[in-house]
C-alpha atoms as a PDB file:
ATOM      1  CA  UNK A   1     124.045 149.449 115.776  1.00  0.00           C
ATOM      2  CA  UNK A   2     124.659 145.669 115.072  1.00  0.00           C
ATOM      3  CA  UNK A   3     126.141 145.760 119.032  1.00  0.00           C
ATOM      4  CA  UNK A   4     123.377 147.571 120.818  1.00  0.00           C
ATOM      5  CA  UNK A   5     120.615 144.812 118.992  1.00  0.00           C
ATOM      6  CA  UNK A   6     122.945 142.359 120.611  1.00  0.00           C
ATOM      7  CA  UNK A   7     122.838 143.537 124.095  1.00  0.00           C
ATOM      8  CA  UNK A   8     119.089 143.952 123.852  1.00  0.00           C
ATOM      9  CA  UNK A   9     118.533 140.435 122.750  1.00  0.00           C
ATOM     10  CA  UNK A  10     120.398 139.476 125.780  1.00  0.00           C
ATOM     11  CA  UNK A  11     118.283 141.711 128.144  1.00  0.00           C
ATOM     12  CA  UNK A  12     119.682 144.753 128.413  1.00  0.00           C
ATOM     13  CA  UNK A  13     117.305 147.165 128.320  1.00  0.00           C
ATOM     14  CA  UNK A  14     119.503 150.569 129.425  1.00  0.00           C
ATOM     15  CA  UNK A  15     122.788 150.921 126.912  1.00  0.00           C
ATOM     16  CA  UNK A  16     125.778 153.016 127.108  1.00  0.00           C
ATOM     17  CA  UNK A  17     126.321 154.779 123.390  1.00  0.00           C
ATOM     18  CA  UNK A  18     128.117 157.494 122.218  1.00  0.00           C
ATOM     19  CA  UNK A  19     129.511 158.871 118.158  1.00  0.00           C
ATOM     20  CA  UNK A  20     133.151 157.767 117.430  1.00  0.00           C
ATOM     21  CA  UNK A  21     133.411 155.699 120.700  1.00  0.00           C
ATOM     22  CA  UNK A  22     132.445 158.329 123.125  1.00  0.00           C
ATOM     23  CA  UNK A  23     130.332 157.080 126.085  1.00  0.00           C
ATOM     24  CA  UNK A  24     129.646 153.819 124.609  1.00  0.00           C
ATOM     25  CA  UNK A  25     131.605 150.135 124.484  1.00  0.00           C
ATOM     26  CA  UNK A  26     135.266 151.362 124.593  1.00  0.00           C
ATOM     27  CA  UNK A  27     134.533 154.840 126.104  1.00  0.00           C
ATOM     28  CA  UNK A  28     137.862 156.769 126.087  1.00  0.00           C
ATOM     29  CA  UNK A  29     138.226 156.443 122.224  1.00  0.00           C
ATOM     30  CA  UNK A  30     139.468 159.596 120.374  1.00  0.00           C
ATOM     31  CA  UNK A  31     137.129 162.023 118.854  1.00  0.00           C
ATOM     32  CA  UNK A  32     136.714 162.205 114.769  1.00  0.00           C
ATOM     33  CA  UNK A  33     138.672 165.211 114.198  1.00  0.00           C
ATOM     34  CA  UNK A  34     138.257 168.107 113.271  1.00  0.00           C
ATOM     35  CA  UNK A  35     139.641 169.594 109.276  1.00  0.00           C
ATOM     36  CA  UNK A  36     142.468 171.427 109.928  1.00  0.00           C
ATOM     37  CA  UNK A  37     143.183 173.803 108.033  1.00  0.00           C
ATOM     38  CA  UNK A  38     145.947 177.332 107.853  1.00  0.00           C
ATOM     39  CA  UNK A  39     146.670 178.384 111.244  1.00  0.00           C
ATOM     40  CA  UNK A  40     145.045 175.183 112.961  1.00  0.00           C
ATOM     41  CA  UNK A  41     147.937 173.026 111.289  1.00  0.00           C
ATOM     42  CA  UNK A  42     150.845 175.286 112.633  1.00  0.00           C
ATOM     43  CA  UNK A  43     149.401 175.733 116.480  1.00  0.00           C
ATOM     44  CA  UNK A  44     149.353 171.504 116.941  1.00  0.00           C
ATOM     45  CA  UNK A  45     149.729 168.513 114.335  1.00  0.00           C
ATOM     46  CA  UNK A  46     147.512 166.564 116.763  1.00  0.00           C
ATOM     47  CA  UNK A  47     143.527 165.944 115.487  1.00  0.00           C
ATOM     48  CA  UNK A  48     141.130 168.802 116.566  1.00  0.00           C
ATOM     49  CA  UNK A  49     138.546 168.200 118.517  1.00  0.00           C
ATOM     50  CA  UNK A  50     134.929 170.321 117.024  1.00  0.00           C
ATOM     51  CA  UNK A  51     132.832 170.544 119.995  1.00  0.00           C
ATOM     52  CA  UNK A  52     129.650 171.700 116.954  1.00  0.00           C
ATOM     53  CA  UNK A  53     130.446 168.442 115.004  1.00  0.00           C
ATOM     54  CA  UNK A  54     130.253 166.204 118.412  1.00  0.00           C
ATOM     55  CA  UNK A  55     127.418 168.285 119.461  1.00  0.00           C
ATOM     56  CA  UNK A  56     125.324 167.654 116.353  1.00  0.00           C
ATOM     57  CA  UNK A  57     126.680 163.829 115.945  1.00  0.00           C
ATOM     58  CA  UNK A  58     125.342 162.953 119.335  1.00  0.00           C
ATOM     59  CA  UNK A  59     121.896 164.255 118.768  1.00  0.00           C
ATOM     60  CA  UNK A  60     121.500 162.366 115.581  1.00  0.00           C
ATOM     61  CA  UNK A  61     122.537 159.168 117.264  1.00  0.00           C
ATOM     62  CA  UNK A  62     119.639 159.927 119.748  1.00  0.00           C
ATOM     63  CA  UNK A  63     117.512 160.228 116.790  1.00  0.00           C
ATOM     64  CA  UNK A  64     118.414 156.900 115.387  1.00  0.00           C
ATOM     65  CA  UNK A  65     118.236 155.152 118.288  1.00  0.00           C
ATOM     66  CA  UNK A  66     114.775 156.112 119.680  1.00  0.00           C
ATOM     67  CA  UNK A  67     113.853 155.356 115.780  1.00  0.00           C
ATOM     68  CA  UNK A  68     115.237 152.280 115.626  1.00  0.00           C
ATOM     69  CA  UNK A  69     114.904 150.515 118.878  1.00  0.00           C
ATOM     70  CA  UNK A  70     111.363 149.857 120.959  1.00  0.00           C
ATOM     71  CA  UNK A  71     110.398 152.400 123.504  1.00  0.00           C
ATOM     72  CA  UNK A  72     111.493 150.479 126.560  1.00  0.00           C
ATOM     73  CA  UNK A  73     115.296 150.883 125.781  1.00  0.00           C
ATOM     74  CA  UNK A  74     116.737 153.878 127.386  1.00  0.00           C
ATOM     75  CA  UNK A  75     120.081 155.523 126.267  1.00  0.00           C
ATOM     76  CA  UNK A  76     122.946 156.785 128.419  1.00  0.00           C
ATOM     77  CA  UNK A  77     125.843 158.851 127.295  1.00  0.00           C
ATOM     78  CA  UNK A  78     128.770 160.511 128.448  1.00  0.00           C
ATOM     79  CA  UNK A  79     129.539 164.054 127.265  1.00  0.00           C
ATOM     80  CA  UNK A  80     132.847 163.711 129.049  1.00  0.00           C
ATOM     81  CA  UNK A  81     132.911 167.605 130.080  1.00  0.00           C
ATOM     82  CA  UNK A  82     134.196 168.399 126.398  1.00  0.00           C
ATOM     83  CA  UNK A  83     131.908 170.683 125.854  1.00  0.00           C
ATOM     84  CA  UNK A  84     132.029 173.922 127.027  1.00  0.00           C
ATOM     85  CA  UNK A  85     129.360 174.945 129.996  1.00  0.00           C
ATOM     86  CA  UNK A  86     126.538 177.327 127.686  1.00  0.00           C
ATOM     87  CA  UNK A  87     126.712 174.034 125.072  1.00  0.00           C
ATOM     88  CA  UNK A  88     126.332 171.797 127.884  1.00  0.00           C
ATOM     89  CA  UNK A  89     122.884 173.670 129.396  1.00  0.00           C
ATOM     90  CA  UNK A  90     121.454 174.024 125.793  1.00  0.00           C
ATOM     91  CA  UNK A  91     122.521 170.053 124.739  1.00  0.00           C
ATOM     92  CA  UNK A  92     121.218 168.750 127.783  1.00  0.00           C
ATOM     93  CA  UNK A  93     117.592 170.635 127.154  1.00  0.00           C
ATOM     94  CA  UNK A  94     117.468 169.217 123.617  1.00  0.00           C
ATOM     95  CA  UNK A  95     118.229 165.658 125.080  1.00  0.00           C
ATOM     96  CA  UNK A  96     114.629 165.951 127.193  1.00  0.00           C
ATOM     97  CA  UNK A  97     112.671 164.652 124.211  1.00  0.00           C
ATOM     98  CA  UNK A  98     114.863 161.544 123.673  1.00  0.00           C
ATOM     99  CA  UNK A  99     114.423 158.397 126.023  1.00  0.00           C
ATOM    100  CA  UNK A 100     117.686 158.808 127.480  1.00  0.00           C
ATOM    101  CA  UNK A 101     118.361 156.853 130.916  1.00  0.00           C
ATOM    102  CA  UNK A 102     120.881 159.849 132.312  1.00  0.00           C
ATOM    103  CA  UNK A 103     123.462 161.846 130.481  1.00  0.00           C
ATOM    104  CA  UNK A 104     126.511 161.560 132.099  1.00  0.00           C
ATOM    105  CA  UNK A 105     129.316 164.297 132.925  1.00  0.00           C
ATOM    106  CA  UNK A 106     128.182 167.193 131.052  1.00  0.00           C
ATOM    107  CA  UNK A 107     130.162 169.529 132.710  1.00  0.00           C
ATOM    108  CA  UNK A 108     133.646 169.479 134.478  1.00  0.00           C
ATOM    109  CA  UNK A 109     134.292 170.110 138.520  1.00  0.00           C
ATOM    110  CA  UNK A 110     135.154 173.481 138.161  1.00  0.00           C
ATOM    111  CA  UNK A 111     131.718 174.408 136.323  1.00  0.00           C
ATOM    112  CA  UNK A 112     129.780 172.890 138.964  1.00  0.00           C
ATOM    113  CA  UNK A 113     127.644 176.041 139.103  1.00  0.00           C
ATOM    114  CA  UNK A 114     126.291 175.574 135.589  1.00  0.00           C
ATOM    115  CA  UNK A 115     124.122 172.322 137.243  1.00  0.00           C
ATOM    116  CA  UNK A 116     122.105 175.204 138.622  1.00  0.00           C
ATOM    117  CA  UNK A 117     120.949 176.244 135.187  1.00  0.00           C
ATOM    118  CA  UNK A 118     120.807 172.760 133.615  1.00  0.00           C
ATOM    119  CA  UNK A 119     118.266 172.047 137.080  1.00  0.00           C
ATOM    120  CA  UNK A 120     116.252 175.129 136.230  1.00  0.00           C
ATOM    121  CA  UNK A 121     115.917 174.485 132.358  1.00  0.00           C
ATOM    122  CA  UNK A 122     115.061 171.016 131.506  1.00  0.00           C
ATOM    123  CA  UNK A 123     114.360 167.475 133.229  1.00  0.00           C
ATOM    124  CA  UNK A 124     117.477 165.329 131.292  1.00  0.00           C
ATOM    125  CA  UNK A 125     118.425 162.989 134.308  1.00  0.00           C
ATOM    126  CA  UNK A 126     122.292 163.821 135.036  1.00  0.00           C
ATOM    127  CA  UNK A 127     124.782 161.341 136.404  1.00  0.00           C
ATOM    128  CA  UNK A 128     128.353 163.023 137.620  1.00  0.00           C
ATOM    129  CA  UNK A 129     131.104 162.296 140.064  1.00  0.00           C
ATOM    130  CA  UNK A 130     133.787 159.849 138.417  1.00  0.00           C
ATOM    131  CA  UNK A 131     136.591 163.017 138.830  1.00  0.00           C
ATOM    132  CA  UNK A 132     135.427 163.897 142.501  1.00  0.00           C
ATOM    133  CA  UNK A 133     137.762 163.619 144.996  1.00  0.00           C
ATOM    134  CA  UNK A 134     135.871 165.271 147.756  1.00  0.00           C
ATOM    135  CA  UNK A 135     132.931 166.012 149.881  1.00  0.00           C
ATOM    136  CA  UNK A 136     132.768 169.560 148.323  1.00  0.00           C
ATOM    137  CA  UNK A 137     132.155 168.609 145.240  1.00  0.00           C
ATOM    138  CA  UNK A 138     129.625 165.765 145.526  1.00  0.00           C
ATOM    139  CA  UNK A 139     127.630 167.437 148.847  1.00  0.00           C
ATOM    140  CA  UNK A 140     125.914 170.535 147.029  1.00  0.00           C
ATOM    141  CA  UNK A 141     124.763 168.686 143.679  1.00  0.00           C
ATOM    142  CA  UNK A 142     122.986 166.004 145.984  1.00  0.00           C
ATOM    143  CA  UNK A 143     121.373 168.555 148.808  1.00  0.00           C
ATOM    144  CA  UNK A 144     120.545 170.901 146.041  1.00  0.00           C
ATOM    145  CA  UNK A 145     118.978 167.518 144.084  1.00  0.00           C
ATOM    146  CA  UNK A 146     121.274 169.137 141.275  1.00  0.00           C
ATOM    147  CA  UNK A 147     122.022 165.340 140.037  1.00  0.00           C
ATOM    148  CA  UNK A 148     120.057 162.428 139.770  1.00  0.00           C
ATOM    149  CA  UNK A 149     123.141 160.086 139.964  1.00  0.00           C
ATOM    150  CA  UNK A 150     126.280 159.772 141.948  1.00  0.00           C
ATOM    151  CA  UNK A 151     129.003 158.578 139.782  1.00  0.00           C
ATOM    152  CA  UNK A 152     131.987 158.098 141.697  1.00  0.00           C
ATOM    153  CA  UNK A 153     134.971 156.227 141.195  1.00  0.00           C
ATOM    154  CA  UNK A 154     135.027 154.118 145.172  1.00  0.00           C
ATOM    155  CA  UNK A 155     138.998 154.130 145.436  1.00  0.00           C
ATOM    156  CA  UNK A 156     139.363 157.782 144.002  1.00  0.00           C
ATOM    157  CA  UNK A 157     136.600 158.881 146.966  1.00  0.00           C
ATOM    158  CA  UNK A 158     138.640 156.865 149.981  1.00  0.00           C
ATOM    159  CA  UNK A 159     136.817 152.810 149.571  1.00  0.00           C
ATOM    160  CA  UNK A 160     133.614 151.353 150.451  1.00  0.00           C
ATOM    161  CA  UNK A 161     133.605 153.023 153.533  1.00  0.00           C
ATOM    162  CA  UNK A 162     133.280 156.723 152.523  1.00  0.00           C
ATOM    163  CA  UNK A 163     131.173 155.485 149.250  1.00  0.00           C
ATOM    164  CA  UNK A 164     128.514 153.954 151.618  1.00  0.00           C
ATOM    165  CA  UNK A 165     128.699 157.167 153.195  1.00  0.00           C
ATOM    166  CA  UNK A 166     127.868 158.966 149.820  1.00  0.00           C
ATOM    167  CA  UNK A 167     125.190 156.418 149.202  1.00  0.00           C
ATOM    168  CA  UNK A 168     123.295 156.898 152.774  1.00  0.00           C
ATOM    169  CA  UNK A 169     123.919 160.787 152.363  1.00  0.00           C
ATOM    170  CA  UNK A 170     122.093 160.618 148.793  1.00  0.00           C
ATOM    171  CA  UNK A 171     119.362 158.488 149.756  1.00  0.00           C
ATOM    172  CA  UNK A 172     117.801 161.135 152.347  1.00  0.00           C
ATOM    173  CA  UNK A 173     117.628 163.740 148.756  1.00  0.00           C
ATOM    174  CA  UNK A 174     116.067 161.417 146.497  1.00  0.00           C
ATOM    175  CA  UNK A 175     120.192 161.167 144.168  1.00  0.00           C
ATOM    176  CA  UNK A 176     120.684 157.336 143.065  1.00  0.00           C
ATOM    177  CA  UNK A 177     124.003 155.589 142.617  1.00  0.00           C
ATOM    178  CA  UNK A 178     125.740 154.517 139.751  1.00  0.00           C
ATOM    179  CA  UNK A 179     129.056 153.667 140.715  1.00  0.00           C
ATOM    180  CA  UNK A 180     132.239 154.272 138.176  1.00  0.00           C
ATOM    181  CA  UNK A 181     133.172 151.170 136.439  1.00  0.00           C
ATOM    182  CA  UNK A 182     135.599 151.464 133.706  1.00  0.00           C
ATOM    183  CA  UNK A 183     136.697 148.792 130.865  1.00  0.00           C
ATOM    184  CA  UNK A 184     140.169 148.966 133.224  1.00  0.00           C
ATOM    185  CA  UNK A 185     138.459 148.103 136.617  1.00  0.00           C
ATOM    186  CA  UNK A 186     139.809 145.315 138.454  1.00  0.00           C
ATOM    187  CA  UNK A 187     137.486 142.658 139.497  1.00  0.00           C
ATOM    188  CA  UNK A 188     138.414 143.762 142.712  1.00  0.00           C
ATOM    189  CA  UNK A 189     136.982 146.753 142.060  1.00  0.00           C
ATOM    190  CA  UNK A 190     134.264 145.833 140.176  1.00  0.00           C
ATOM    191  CA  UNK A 191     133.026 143.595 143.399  1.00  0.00           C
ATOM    192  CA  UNK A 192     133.425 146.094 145.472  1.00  0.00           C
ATOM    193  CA  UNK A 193     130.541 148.172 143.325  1.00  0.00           C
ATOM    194  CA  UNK A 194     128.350 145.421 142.789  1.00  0.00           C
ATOM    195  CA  UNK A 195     128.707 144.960 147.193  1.00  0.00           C
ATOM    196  CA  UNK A 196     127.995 148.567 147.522  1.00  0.00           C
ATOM    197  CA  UNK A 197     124.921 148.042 145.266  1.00  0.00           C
ATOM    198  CA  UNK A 198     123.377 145.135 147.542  1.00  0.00           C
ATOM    199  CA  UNK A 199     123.298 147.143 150.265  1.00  0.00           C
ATOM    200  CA  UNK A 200     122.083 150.305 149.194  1.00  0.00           C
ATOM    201  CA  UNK A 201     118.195 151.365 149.419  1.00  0.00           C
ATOM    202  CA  UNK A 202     118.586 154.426 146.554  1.00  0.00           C
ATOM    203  CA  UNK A 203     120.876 151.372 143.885  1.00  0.00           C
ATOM    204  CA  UNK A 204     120.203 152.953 140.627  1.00  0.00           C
ATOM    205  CA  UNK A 205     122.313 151.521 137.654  1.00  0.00           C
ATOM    206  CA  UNK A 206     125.781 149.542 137.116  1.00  0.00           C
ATOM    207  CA  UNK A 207     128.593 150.267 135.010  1.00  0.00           C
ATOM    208  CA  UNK A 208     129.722 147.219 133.511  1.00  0.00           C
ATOM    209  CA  UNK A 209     131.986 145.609 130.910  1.00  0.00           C
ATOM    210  CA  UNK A 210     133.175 141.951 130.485  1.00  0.00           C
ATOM    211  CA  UNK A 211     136.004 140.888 131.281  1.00  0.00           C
ATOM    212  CA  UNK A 212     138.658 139.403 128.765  1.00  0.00           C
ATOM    213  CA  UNK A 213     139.765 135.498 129.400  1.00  0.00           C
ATOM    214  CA  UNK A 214     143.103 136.887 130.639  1.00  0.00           C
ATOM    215  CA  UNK A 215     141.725 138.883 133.905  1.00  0.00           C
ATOM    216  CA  UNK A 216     139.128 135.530 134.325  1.00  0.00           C
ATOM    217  CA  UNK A 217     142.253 133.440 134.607  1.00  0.00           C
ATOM    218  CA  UNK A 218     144.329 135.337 137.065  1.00  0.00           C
ATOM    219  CA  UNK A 219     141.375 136.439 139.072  1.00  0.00           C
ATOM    220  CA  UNK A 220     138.926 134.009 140.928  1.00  0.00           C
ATOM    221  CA  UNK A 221     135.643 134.472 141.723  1.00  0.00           C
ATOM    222  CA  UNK A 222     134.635 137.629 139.826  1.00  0.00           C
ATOM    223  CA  UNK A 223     131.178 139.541 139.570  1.00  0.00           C
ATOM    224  CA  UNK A 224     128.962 137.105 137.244  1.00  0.00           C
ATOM    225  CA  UNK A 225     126.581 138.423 134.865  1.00  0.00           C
ATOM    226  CA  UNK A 226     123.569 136.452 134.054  1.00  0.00           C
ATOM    227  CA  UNK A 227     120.652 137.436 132.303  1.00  0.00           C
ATOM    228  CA  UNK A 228     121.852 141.139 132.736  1.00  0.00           C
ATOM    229  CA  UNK A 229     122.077 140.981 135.945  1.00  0.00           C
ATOM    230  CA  UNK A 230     125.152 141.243 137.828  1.00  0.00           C
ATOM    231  CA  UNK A 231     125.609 138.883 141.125  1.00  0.00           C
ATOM    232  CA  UNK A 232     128.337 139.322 143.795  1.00  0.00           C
ATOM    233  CA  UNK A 233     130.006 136.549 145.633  1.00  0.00           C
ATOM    234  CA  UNK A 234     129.209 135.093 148.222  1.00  0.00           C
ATOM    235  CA  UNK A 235     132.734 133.985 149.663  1.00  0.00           C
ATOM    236  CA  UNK A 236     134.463 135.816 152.668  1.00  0.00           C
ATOM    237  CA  UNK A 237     135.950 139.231 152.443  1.00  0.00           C
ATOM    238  CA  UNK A 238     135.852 140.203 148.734  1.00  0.00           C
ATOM    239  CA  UNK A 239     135.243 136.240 147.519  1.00  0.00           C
ATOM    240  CA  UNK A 240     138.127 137.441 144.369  1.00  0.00           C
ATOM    241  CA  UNK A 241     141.638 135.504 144.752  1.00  0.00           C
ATOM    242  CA  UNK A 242     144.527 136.420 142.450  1.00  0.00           C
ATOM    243  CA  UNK A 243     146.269 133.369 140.877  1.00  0.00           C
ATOM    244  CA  UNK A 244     150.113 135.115 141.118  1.00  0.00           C
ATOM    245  CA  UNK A 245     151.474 131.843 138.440  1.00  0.00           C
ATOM    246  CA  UNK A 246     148.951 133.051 136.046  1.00  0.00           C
ATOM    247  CA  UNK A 247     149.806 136.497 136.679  1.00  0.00           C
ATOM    248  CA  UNK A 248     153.292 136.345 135.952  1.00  0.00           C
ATOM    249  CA  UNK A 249     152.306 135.405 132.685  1.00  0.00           C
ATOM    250  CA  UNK A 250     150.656 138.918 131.584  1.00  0.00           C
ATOM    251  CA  UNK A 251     153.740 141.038 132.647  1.00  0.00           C
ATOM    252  CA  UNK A 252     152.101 145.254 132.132  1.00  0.00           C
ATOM    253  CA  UNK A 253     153.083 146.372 129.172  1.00  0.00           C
ATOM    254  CA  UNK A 254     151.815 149.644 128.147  1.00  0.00           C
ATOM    255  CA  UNK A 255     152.861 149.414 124.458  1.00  0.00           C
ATOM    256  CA  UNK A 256     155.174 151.418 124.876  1.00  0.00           C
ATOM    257  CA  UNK A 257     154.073 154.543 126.264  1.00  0.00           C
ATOM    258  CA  UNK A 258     150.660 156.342 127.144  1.00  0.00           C
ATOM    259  CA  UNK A 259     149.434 155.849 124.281  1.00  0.00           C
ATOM    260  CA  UNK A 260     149.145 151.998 124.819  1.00  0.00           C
ATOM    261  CA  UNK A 261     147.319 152.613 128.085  1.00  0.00           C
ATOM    262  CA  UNK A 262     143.817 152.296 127.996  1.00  0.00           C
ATOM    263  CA  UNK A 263     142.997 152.784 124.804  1.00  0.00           C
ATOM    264  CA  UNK A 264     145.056 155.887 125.144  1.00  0.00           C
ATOM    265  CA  UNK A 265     143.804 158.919 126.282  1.00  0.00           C
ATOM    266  CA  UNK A 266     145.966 161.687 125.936  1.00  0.00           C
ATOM    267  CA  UNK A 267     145.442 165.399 125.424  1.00  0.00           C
ATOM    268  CA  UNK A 268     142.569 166.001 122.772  1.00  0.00           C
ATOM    269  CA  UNK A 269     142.450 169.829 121.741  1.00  0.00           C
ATOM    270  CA  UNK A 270     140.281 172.742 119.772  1.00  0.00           C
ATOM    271  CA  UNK A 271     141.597 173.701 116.752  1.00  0.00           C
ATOM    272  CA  UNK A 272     143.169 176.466 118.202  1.00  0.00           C
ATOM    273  CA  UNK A 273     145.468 174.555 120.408  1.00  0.00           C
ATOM    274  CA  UNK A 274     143.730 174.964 123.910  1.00  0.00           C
ATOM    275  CA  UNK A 275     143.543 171.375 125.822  1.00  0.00           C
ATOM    276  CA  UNK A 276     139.858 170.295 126.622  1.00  0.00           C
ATOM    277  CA  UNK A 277     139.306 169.303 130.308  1.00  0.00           C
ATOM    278  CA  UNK A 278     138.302 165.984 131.009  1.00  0.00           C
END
């Protein structure tokens, strides 16, 4: 926990965590596997994911954390929709008695009805929306006040434009933002958020990760964080310039293939074979 004393020394006082990488600094790590054993071995050679094992895992880290920290830090996490919908409602009502800030994603876009039941059963906050893509699938869970946070990407819901809508539509049912901000968020991106967040009356919480001395070199003028706080720029338009000469020194290179993307996501399965949404 060496990392989460550090960002409370320096102010922080709501932290991203998750077991094996999940939800925390470095989010799209792979999950500790599963043994695999017999039949497991012959339906995939990739590591199994045990949704029990991450279940359990998660809960203990809650423990620790509410043991070992004082009781103004609150915890966020992201379940990443890996487990399945009944595990979801029952994880999230054993999170109520831990200090947790929102629990993020519990449940994927096509088990949106399951909210309903979370709503009914427990008081966890819930942040969602980084997969939406449209107006059906954000509108119920804030008019139902199904949510507590709006999570969505900006570019993957249309720009600032339809995001401010979001935000104003949220407001009037009580829903706060939280705007997607991924480790591989351009600072274009990221000032984009941190605008949104300015103007919005119902700003809840943002996403944020430093950014390496490469990206400060080719980009100008990013989003400065001081003292935990995050500051947007006050220059016209965006106030981020790209330098292109110091760009051309960082051609992509994805390591090549997926897996040197990101951290590298790819498919993470059950020990049967089946592919977990996510």
């Amino acid at each position: 926990m060496a990392y989460q004393f550090q960002l409370v020394g320096q102010g922080f006082h709501r932290i991203r965590i998750g077991s094996t990488g999940e939800g925390g600094p470095g989010g799209g790590g792979a999950a500790a596997p599963a043994h695999q054993t017999g039949a497991a071995k012959i339906l995939h050679s990739r590591p199994a994911f045990d949704r029990d094992a991450h279940y359990l895992r998660t809960m203990k880290l809650f423990e620790a954390c509410a043991r070992e920290f004082p009781a103004e830090i609150q915890w966020a996490t992201d379940l990443h929709e890996r487990l399945d919908p009944r595990q979801a409602v029952r994880f999230c009502k054993e999170a109520e008695k831990f200090p947790l800030f929102f629990l993020e994603d519990p449940l994927s876009p096509e088990d949106l009805a399951y909210f309903r039941q979370i709503r009914e059963q427990c008081t966890t906050p819930i942040a969602m929306g980084e997969l939406f893509n449209s107006p059906h699938e954000w509108q119920p869970l804030i008019e139902e006040r199904l949510i507590d946070y709006i999570r969505c990407n900006v570019s993957q819901v249309g720009g600032f434009t339809p995001a401010r809508k979001i935000a104003l539509l949220a407001e009037n049912y009580g829903v706060r933002t939280a705007w997607h901000a991924p480790g591989d968020l351009s600072p274009v991106g990221h000032m984009a958020n941190v605008t949104l967040d300015v103007v919005a009356y119902n700003f809840g919480i943002q996403e944020w990760s430093p950014f390496n001395p490469k990206v400060l070199e080719v980009f100008q003028g990013c989003a400065e964080m001081k003292d935990a706080y995050l500051w947007v720029s006050e220059k016209p338009g965006w106030g981020v310039e790209v330098d292109e000469k110091a760009a051309a020194k960082f051609p992509f290179n994805d390591g090549g293939g997926r897996s040197g993307l990101n951290g590298g996501w790819g498919d993470l399965r059950l020990a049967d074979g089946t592919v977990i949404k996510q």
